[in-house]
C-alpha atoms as a PDB file:
ATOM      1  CA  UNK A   1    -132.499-110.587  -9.820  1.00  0.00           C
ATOM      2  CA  UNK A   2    -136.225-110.831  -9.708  1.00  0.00           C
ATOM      3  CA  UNK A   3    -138.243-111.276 -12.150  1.00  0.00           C
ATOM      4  CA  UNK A   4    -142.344-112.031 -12.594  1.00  0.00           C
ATOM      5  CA  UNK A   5    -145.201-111.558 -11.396  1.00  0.00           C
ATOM      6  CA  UNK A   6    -147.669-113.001  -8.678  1.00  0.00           C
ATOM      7  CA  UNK A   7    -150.845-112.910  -7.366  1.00  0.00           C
ATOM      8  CA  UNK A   8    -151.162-113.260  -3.537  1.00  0.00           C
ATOM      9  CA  UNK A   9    -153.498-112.412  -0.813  1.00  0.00           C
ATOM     10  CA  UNK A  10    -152.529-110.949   2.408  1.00  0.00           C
ATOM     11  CA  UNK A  11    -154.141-112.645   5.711  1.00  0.00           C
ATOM     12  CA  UNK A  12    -155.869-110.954   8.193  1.00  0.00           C
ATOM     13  CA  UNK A  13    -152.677-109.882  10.038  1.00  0.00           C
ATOM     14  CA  UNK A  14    -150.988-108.314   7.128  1.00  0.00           C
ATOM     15  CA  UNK A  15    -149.131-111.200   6.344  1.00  0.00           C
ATOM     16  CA  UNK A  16    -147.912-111.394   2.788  1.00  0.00           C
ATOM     17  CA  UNK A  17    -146.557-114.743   1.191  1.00  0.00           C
ATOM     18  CA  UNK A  18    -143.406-113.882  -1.106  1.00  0.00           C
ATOM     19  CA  UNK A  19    -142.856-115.826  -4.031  1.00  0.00           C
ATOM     20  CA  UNK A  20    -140.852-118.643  -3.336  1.00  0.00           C
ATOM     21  CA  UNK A  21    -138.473-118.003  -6.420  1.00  0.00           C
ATOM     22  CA  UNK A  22    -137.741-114.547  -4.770  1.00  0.00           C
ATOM     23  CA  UNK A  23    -137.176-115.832  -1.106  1.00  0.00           C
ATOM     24  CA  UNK A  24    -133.291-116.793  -1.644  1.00  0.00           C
ATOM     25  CA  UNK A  25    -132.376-113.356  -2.705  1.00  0.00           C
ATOM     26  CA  UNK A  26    -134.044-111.831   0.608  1.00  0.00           C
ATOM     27  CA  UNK A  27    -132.770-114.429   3.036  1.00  0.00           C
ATOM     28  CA  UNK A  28    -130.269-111.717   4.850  1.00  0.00           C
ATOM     29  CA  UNK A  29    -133.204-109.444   5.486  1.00  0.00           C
ATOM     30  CA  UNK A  30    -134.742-106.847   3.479  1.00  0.00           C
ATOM     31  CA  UNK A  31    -136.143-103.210   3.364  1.00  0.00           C
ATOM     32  CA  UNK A  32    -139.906-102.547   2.554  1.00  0.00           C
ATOM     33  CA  UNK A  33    -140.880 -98.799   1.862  1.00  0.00           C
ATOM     34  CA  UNK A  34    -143.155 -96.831  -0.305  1.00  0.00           C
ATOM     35  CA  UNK A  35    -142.796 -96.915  -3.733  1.00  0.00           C
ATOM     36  CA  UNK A  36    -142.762 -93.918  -6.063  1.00  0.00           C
ATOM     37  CA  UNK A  37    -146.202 -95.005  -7.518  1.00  0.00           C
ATOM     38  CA  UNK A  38    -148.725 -95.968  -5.124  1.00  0.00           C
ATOM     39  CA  UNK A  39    -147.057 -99.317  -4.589  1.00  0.00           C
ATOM     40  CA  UNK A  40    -144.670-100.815  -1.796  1.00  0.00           C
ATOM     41  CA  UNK A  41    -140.771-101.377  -2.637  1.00  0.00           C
ATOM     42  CA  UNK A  42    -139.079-104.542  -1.247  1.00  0.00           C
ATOM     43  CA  UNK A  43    -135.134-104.503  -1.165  1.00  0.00           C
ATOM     44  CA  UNK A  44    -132.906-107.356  -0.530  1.00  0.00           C
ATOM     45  CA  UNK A  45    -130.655-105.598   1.926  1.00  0.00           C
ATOM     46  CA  UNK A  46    -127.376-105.196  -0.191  1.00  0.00           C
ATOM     47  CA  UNK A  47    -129.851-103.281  -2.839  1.00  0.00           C
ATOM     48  CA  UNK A  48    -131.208-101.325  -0.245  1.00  0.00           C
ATOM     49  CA  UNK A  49    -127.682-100.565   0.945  1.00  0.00           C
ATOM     50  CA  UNK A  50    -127.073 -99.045  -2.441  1.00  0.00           C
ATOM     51  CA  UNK A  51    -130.298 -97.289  -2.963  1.00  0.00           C
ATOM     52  CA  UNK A  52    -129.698 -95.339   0.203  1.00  0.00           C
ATOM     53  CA  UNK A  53    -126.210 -94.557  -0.767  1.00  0.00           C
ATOM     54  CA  UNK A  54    -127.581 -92.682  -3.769  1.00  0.00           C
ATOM     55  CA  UNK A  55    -130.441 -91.133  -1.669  1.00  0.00           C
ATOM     56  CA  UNK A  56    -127.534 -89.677   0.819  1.00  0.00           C
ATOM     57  CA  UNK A  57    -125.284 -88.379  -1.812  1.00  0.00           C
ATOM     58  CA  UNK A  58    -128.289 -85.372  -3.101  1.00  0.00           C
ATOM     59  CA  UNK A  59    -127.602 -82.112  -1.892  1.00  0.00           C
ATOM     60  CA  UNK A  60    -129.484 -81.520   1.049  1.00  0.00           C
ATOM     61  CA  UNK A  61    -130.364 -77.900   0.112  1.00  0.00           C
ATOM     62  CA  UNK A  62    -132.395 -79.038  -2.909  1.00  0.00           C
ATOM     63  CA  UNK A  63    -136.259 -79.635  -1.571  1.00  0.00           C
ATOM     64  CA  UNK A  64    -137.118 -82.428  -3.988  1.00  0.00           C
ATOM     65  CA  UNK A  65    -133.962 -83.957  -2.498  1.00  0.00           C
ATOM     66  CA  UNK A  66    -135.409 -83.575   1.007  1.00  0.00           C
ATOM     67  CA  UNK A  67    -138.623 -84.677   0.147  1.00  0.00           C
ATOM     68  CA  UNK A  68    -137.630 -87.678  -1.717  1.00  0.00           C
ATOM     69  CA  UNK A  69    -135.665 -88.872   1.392  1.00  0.00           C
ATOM     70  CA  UNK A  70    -138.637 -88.376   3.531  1.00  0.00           C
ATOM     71  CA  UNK A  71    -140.382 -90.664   0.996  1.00  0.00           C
ATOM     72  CA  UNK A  72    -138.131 -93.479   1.185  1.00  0.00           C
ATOM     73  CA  UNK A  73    -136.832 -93.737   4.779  1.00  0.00           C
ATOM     74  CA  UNK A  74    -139.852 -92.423   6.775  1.00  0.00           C
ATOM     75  CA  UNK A  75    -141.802 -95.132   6.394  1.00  0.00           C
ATOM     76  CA  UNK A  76    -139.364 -97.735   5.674  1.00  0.00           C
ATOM     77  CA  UNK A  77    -138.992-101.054   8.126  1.00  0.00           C
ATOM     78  CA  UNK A  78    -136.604-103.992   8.260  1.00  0.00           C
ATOM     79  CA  UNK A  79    -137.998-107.317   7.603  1.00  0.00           C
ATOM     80  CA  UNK A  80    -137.336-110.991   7.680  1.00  0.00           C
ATOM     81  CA  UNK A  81    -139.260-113.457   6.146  1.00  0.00           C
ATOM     82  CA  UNK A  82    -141.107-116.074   8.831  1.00  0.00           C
ATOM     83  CA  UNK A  83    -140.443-119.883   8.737  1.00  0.00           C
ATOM     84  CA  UNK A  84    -143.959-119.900   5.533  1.00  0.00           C
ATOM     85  CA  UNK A  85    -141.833-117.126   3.717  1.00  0.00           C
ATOM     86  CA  UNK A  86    -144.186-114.153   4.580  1.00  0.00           C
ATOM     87  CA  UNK A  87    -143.498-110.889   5.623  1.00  0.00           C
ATOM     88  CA  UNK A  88    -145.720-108.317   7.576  1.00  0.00           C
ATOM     89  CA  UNK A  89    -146.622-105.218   5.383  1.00  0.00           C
ATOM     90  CA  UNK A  90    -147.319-102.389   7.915  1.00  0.00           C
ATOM     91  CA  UNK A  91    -150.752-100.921   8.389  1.00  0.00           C
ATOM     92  CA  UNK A  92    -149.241 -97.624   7.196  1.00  0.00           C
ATOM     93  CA  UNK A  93    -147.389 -99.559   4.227  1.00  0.00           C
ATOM     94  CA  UNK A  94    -150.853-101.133   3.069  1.00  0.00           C
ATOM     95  CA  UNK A  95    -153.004 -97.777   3.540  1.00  0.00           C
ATOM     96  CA  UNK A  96    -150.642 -96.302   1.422  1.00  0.00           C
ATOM     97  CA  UNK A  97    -150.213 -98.759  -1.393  1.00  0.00           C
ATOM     98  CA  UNK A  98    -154.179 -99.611  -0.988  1.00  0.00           C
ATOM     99  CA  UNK A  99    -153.456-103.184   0.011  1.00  0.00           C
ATOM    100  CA  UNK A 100    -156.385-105.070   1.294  1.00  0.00           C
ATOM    101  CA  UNK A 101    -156.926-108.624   0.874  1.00  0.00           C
ATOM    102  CA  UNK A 102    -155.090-109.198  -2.959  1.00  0.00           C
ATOM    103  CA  UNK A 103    -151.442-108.244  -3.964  1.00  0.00           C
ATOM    104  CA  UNK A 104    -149.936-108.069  -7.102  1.00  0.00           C
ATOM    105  CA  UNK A 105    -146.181-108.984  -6.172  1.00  0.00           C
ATOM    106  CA  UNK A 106    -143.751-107.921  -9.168  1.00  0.00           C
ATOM    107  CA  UNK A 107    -140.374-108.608  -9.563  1.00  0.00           C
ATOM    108  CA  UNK A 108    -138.614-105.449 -11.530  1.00  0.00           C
ATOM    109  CA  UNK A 109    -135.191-106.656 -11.362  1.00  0.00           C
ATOM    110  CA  UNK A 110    -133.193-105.161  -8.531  1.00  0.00           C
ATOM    111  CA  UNK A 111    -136.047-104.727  -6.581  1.00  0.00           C
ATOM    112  CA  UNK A 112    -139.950-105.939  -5.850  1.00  0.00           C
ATOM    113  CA  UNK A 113    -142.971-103.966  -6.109  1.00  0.00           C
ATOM    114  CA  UNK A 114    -146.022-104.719  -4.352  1.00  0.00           C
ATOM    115  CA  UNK A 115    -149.428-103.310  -5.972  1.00  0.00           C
ATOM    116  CA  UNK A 116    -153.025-103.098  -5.127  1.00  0.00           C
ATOM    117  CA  UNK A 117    -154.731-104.762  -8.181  1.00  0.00           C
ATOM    118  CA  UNK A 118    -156.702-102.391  -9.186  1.00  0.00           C
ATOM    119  CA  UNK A 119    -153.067-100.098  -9.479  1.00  0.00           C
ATOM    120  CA  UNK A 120    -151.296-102.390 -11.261  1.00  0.00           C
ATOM    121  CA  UNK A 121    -154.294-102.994 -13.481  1.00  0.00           C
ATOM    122  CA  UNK A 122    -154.297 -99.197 -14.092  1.00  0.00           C
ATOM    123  CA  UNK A 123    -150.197 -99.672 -14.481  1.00  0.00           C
ATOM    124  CA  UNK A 124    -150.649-102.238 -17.135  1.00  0.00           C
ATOM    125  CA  UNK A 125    -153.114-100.296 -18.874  1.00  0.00           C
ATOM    126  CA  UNK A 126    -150.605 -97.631 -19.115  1.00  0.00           C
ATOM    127  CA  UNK A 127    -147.712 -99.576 -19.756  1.00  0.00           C
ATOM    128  CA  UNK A 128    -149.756-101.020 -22.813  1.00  0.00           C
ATOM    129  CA  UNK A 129    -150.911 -97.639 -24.165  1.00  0.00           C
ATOM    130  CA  UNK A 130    -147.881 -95.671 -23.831  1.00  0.00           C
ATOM    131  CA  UNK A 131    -144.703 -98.473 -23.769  1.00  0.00           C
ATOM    132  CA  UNK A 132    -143.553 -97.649 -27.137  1.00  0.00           C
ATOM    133  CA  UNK A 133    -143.649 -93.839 -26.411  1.00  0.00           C
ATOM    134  CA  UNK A 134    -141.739 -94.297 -23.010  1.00  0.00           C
ATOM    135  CA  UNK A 135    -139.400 -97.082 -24.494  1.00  0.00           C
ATOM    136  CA  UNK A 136    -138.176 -94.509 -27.509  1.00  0.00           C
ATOM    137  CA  UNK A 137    -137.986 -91.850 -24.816  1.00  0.00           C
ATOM    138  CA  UNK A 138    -135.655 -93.801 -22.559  1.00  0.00           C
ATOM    139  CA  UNK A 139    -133.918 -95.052 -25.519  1.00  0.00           C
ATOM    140  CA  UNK A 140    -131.037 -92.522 -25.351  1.00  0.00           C
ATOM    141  CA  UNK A 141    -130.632 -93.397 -21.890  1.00  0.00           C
ATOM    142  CA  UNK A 142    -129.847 -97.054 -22.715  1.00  0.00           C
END
């Protein structure tokens, strides 16, 4: 389970430290793709393993199905962490997430999200606004 949230900076290479309370659960490997809102998804492998066995069971002959695949596996990559507990976010990965120099690294349970700042200060903003709106909304579904 993860669980928190971090500020890091990514180093010239693309290099991004990962929380050190987070490396254990990642040290089989791990799946980095793009997330659903503007930010990077990090699964531990057996998570990603799952994920994807969700993904493959929509009906191919529904386009949001399609598309959603495209979304997740497209751009996804494989990663191990280095011997400083890093990982190297793909130029493709950080153009799309707007990663520069600063990361937001958040740990939403089964998974981690990566964030711009400046998106997850927008996310927070939102999450503050509307969380008692979304929470009674989901609250059937819990």
């Amino acid at each position: 389970m993860f669980l928190g949230r971090f500020n890091h900076n990514l180093d010239a290479k693309g290099r991004l430290a990962i929380p050190a309370k987070f490396r254990a659960g990642l040290a089989h490997g791990m799946v980095l793709t793009r997330g659903i809102d503007r930010c990077l998804a990090l699964y531990a492998l057996p998570d990603w393993q799952a994920l994807t066995d969700k993904v493959r069971a929509l009906p191919i002959t529904d386009a949001n199905a399609r598309a959603f695949r495209r979304m997740v596996f497209a751009e996804a990559v494989d990663l191990e962490l280095d011997a400083q507990g890093r990982i190297l976010v793909p130029p493709e990965l950080r153009a799309y997430a707007g990663l520069e120099r600063a990361a937001v690294v958040v740990g939403v349970d089964a998974s981690i999200e990566i964030w711009s700042p400046e998106r997850w200060t927008e996310m927070s903003a939102r999450m503050d606004q509307e969380g008692a709106d979304i929470a009674q909304t989901l609250a059937d579904l819990l």
